[in-house]
Protein backbone atom coordinates (compact mmCIF):
# COMPACT_ATOMS: atom_id res chain seq x y z
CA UNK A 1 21.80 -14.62 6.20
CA UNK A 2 22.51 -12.03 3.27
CA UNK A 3 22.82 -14.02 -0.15
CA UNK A 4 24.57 -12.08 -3.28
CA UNK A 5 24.90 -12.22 -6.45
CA UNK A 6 22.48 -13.47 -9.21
CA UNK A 7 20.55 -15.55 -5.94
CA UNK A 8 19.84 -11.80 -4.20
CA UNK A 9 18.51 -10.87 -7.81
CA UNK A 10 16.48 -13.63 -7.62
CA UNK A 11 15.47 -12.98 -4.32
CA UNK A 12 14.42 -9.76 -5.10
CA UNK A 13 12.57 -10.80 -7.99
CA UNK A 14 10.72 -13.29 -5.76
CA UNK A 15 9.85 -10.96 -2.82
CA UNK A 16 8.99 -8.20 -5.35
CA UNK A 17 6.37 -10.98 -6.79
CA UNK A 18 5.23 -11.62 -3.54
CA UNK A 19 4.31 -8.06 -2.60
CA UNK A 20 2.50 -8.21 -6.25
CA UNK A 21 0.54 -11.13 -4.52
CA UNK A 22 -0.17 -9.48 -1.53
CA UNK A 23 -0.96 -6.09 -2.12
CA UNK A 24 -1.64 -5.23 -5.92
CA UNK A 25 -3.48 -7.84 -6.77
CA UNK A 26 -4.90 -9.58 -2.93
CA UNK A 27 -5.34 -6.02 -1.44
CA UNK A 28 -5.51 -3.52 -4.55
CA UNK A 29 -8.24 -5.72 -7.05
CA UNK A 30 -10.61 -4.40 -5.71
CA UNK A 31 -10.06 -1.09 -6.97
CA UNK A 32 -10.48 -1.72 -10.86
CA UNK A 33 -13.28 -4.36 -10.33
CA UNK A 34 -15.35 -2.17 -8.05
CA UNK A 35 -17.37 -0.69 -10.88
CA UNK A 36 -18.33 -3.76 -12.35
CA UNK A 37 -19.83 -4.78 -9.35
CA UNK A 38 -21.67 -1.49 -8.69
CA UNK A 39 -23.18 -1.90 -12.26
CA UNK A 40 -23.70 -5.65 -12.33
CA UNK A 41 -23.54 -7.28 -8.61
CA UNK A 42 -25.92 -4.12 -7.37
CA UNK A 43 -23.62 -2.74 -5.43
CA UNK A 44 -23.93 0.68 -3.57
CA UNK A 45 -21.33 3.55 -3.58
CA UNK A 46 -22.08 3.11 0.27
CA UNK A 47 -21.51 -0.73 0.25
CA UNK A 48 -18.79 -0.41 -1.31
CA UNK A 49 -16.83 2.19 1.14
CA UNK A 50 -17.84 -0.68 3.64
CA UNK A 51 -16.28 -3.36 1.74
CA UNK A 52 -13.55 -1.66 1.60
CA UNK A 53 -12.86 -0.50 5.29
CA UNK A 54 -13.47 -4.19 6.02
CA UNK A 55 -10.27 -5.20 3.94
CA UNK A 56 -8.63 -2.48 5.79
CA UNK A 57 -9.37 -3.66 9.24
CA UNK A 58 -8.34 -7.07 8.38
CA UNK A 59 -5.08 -5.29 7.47
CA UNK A 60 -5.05 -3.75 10.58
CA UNK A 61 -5.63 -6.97 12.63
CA UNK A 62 -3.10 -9.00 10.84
CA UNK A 63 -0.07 -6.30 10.96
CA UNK A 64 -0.88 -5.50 14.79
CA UNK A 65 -0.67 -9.50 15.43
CA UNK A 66 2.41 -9.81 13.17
CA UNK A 67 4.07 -7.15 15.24
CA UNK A 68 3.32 -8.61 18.27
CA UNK A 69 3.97 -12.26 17.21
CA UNK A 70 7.36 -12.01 16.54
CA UNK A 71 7.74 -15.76 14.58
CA UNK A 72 5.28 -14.33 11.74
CA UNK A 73 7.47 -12.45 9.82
CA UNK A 74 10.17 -15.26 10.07
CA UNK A 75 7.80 -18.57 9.75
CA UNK A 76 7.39 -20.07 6.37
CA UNK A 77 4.29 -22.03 7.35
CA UNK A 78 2.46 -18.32 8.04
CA UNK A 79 3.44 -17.41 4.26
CA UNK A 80 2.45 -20.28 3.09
CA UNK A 81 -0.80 -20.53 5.03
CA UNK A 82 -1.49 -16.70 4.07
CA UNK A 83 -0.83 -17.50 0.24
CA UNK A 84 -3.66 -20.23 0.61
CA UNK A 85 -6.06 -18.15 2.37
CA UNK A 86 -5.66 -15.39 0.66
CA UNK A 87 -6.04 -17.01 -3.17
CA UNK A 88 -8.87 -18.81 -1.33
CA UNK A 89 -10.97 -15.50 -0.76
CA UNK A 90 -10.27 -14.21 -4.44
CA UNK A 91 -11.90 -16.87 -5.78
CA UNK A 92 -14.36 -17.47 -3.86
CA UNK A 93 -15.76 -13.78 -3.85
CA UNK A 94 -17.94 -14.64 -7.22
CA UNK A 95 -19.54 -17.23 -5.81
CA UNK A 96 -20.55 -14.98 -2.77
CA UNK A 97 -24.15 -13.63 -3.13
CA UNK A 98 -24.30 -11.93 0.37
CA UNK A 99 -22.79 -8.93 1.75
CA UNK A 100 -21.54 -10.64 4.64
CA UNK A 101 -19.74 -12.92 3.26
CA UNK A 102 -18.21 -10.60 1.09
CA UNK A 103 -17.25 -8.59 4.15
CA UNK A 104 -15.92 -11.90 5.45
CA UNK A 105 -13.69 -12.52 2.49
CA UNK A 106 -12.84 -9.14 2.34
CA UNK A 107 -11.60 -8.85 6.17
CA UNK A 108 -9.77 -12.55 5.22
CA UNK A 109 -8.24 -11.09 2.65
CA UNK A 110 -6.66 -8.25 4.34
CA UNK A 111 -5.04 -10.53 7.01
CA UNK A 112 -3.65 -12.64 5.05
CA UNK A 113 -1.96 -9.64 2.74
CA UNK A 114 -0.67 -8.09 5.92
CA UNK A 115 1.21 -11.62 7.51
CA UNK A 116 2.59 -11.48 3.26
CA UNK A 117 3.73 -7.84 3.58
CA UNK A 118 5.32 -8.16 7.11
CA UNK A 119 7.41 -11.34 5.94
CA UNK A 120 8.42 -9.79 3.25
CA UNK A 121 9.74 -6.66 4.35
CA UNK A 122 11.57 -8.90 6.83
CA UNK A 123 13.08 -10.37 4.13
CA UNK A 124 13.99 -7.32 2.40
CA UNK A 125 15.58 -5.64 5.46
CA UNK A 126 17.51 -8.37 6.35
CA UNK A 127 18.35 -10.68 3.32
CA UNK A 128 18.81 -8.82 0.47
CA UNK A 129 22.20 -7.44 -0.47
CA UNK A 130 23.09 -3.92 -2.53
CA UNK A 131 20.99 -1.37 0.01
CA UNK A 132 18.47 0.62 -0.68
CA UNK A 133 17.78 0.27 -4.24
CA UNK A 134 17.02 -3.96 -3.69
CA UNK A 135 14.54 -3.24 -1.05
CA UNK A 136 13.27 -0.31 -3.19
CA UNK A 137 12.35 -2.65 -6.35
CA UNK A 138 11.19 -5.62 -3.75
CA UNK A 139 8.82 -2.79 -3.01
CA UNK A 140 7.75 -1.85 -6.51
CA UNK A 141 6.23 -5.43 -6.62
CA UNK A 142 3.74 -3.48 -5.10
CA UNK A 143 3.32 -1.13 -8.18
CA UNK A 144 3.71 -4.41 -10.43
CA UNK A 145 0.50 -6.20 -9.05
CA UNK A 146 -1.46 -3.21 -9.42
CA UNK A 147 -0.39 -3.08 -13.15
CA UNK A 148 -0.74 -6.09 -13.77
CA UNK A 149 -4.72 -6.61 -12.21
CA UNK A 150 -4.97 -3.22 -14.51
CA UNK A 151 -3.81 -5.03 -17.39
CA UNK A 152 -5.83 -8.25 -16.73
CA UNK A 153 -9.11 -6.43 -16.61
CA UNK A 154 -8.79 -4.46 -19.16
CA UNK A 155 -8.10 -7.36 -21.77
CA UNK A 156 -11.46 -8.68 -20.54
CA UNK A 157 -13.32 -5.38 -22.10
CA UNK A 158 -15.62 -2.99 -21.48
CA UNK A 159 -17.46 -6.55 -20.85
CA UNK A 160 -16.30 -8.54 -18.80
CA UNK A 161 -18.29 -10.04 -15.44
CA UNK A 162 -17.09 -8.96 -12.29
CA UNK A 163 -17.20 -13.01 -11.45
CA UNK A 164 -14.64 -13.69 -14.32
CA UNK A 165 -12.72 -10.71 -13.27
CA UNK A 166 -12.43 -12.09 -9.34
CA UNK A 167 -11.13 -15.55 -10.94
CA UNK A 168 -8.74 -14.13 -13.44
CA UNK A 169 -7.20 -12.01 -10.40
CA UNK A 170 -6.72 -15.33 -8.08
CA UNK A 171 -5.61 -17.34 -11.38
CA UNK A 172 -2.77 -14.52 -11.64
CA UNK A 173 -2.23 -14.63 -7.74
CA UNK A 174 -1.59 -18.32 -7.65
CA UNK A 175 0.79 -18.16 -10.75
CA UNK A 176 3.18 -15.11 -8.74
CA UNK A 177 2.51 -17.51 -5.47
CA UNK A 178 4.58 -20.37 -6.63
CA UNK A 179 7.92 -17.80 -6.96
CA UNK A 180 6.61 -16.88 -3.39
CA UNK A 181 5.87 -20.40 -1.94
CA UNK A 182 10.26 -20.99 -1.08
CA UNK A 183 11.08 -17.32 0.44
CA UNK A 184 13.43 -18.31 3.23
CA UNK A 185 12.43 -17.78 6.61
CA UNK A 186 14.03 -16.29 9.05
CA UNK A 187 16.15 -16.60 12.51
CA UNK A 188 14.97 -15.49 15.91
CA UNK A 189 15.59 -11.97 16.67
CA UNK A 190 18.43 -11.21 18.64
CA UNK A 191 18.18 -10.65 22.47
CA UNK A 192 18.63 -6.71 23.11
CA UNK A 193 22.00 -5.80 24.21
CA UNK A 194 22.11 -5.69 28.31
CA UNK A 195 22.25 -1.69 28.01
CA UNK A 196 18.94 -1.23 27.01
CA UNK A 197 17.38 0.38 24.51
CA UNK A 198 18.75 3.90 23.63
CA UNK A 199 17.27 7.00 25.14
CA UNK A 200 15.55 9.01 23.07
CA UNK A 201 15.16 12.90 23.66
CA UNK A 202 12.41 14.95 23.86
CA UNK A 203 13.16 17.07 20.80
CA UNK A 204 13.07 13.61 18.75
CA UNK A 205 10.10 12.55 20.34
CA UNK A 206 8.37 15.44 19.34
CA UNK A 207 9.64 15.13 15.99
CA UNK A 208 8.53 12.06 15.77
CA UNK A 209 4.81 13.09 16.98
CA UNK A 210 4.63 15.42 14.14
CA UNK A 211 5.76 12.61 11.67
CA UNK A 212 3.14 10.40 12.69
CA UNK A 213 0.47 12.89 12.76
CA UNK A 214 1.39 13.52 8.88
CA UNK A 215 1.14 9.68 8.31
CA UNK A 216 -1.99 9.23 9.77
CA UNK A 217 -3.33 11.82 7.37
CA UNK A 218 -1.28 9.96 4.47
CA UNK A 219 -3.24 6.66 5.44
CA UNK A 220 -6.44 8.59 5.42
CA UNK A 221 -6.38 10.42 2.19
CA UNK A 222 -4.66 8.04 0.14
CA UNK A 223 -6.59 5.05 0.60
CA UNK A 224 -9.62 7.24 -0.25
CA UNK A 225 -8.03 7.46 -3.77
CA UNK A 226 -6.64 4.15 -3.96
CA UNK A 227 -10.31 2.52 -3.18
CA UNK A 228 -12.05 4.81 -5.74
CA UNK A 229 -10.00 6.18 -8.47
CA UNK A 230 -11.14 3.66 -11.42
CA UNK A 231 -14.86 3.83 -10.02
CA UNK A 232 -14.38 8.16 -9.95
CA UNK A 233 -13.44 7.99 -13.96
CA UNK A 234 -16.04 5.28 -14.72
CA UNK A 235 -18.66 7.34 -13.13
CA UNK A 236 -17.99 10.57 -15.18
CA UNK A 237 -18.64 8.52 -18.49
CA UNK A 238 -15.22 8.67 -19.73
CA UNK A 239 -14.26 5.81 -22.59
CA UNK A 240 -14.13 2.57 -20.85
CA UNK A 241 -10.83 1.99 -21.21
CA UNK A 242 -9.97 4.94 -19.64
CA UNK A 243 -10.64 3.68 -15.62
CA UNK A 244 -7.94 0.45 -16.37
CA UNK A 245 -5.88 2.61 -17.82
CA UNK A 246 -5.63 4.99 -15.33
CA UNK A 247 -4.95 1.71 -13.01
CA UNK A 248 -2.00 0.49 -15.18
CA UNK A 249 -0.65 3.94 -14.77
CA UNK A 250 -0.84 3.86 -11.04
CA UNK A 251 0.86 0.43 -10.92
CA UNK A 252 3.74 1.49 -13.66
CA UNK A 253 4.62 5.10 -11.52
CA UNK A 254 4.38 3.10 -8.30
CA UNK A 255 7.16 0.05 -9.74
CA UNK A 256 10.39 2.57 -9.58
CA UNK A 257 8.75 4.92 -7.02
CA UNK A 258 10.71 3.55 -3.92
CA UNK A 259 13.77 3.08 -5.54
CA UNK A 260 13.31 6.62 -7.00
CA UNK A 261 12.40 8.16 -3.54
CA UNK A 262 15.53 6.62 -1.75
CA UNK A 263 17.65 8.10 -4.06
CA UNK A 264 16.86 11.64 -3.77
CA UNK A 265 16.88 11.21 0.11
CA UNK A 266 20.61 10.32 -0.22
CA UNK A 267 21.08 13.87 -1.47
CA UNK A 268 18.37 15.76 0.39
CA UNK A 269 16.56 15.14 3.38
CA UNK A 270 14.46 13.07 4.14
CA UNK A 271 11.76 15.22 5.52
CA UNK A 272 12.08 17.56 2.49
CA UNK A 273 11.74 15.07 0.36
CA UNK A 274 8.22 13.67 2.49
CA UNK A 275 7.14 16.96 1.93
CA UNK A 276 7.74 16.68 -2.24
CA UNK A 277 6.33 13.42 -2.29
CA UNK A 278 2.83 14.78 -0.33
CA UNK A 279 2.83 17.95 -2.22
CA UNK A 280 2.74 16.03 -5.65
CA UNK A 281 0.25 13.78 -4.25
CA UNK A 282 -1.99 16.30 -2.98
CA UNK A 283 -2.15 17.29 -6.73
CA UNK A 284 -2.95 14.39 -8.17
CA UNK A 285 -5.26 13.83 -5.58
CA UNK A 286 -6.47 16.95 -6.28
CA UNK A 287 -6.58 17.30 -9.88
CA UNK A 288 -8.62 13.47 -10.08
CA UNK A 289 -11.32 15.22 -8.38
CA UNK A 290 -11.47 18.70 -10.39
CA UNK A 291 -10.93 17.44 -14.04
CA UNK A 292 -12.70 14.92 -16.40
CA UNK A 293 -9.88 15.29 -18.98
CA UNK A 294 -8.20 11.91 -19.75
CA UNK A 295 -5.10 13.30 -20.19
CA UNK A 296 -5.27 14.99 -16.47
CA UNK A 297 -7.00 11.90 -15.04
CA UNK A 298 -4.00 9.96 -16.50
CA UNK A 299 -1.35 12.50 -14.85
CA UNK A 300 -2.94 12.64 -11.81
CA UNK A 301 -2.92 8.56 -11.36
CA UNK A 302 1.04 8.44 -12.73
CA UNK A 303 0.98 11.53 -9.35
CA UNK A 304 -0.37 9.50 -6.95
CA UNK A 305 1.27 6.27 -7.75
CA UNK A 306 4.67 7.80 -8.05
CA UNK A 307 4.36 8.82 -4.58
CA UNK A 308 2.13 6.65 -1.71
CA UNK A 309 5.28 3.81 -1.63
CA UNK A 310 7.86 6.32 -1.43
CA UNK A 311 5.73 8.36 1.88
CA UNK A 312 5.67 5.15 3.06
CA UNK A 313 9.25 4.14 3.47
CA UNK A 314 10.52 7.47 4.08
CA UNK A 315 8.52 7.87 7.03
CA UNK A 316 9.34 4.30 8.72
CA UNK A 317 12.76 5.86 8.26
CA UNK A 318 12.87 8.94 9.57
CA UNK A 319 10.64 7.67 12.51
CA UNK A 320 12.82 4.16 13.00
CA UNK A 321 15.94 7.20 13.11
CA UNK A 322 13.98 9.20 15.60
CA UNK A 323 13.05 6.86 18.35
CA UNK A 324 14.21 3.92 16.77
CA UNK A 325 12.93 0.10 16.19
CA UNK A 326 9.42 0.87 17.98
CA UNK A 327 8.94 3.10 14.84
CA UNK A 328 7.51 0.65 12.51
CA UNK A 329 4.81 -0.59 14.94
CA UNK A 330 3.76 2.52 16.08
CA UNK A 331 3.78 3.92 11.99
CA UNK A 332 1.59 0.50 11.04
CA UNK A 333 -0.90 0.99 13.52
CA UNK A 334 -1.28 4.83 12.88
CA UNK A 335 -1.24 4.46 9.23
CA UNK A 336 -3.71 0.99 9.66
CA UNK A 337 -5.94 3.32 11.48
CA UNK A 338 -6.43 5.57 9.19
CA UNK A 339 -7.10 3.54 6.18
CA UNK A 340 -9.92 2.31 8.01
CA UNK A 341 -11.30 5.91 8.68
CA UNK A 342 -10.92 6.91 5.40
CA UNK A 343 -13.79 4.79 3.54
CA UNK A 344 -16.14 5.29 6.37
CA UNK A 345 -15.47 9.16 6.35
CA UNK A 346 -15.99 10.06 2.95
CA UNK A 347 -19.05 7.17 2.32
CA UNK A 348 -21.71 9.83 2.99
CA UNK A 349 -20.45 11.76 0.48
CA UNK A 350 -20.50 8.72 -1.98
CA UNK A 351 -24.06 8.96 -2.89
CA UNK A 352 -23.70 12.63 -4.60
CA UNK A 353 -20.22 11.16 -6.92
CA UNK A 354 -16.85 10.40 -5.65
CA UNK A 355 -15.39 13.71 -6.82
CA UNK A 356 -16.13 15.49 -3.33
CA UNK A 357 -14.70 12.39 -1.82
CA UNK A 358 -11.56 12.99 -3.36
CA UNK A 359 -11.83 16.84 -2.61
CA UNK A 360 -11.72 15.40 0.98
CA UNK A 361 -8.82 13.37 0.46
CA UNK A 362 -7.12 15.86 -1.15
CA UNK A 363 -7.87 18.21 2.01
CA UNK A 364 -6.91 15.33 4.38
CA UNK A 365 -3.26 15.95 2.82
CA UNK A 366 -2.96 19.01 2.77
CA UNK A 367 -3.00 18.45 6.69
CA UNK A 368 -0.45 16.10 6.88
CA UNK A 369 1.86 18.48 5.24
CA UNK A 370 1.04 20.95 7.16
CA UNK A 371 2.25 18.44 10.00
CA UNK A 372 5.60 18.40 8.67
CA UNK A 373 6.18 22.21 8.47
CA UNK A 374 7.74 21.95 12.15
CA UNK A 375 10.10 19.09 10.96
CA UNK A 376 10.94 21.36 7.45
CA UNK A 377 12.39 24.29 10.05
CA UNK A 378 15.30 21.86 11.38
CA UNK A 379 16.06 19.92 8.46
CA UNK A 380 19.02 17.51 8.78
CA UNK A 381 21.43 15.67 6.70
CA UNK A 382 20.38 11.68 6.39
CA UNK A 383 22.14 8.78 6.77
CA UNK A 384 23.31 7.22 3.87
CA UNK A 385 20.45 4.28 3.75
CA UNK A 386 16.85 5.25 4.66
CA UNK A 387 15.59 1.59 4.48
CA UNK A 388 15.03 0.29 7.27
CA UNK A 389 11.80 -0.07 8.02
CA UNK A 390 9.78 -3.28 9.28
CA UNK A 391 6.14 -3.31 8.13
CA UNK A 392 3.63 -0.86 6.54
């Protein structure tokens, strides 16, 4: 079912809000509230990385079982159960005193946002009308929550309690979760045709090796800015506001990013325009670890959020075209993968500052554009929509 008119605006709006549940504020609050926990919970640089990789395996789990358990993405009860669960673990995170509970919630957490991400690119992809630019701003939702947890924390001040901050986040995630709480499921996939699936040649399998090896090094470099941006610009004694500021902006260049992204791969291609989308994050990437400027650390967050969305969905696209449906899954694992690496990599570096941890990031993509090179030499023209992609 494909609804139109002013229901597939609300539909977007509602899926968009969703994503803002799932991911920028159930996945991405972490980020801006990490440094009041190092300074007031006790937590280590160290402990934190750890905290961290434990949301991202949690991701990992949930997307590899929502891939393999084909009713998640189309059962209401497994939004509606993930909602719960994962309000549940924002609020309860204040009242943890233990690491391993934290790691508990954490690893909750990152389940839940993954059965919430898979449903809802389900229902992007399939139920919402006018192409690439509705699933684009369904996917800025992403960019929205991260804005809007940026927002929230910085109204509480250069004082606020990391507690307070954990229960304002899952105030403002059960708010967005009542627009979620009616998405529509969906019906049962479709038996393959009696063909079989389409062969796919060596050349694009190749191809497609390349692409993935670039995404893996996507999923390990930018999480390692996504986890520690706001704590990198607290630590170098910058004005307070600058660290949820430099959030906000992240959110705000990541709302229009997908939509902004598709666009441009309508009139180039799609592998040229992976390689713009690295190249400007590997200098904001970059640029957060060289500079203490605001005005740099500010550019450098508007760089990275502008373009981690936008890698995203044009590489489930050009891989989906490649060797086709199988894409998604084997993208979500790769890219799961390395978001767990990432944390654990760079956490002996943690205890010196998280600038060389960024350097490392930064270097990390660097390689995945080298990756694409090959791709660069036999550059095609797309097909008109470059949206269809499953899960991240």
């Amino acid at each position: 079912m494909v609804v139109t008119g002013g229901n597939d605006r609300m539909l977007v709006l509602r899926a968009s809000l969703t994503l803002a549940v799932a991911m920028g504020l159930g996945r991405f609050a972490f980020t801006p509230i990490l440094p009041l926990m190092v300074s007031q919970a006790g937590l280590t640089a160290e402990s934190a990385a750890t905290l961290a990789t434990a949301n991202y395996l949690g991701y990992l789990v949930g997307a590899v079982v929502a891939i393999f358990a084909h009713w998640i993405p189309r059962s209401r009860a497994a939004l509606r159960v993930s909602l719960v669960l994962l309000i549940a673990t924002l609020a309860l995170m204040p009242a943890a005193e233990s690491m391993s509970l934290w790691l508990t919630l954490r690893f909750l957490a990152g389940v839940a946002s993954a059965v919430l991400f898979v449903f809802t690119a389900r229902v992007a992809h399939q139920q919402v009308r006018g192409g690439g630019d509705g699933v684009g701003w369904v996917f800025g939702g992403i960019g929205a929550g991260i804005a809007l947890s940026g927002c929230a924390l910085l109204a509480l001040g250069s004082g606020g309690s990391w507690r307070v901050s954990w229960l304002v986040v899952a105030a403002l995630a059960a708010v967005l979760a009542l627009f979620a709480w009616s998405l529509p499921g969906g019906e049962p996939v479709a038996a393959a045709s009696a063909g079989g699936p389409t062969p796919v040649s060596r050349r694009a399998r190749r191809r497609f090796a390349w692409l993935m090896a670039a995404y893996f090094c996507e999923g390990v470099g930018y999480i390692v800015s996504a986890t520690f941006i706001v704590a990198a610009v607290a630590s170098i004694g910058s004005a307070t506001w600058l660290g949820g500021a430099v959030w906000i902006a992240v959110g705000l260049a990541g709302l229009p990013s997908c939509v902004l992204w598709i666009r441009l791969s309508r009139r180039h291609s799609r592998v040229a325009m992976l390689a713009v989308a690295f190249v400007v994050q590997v200098v904001g990437v970059g640029a957060s670890a060289l500079f203490d400027s605001a005005a740099v650390q500010l550019l450098a967050a508007l760089a990275f959020g502008g373009t981690f969305m936008g890698i995203v969905m044009l590489t489930l696209a050009e891989g989906t075209e490649l060797v086709g449906p199988r894409a998604p899954a084997i993208g979500t694992a790769l890219y799961g993968l390395g978001q767990v690496l990432g944390p654990l990599l760079v956490a002996p570096l943690l205890d010196t500052g998280y600038s060389r941890s960024l350097a490392v990031a930064a270097g990390i993509l660097v390689l995945g554009l080298a990756f694409l090179v090959p791709l660069l030499r036999t550059q095609r023209v797309n097909a008109p929509e470059p949206e269809q992609v499953s899960s991240r």
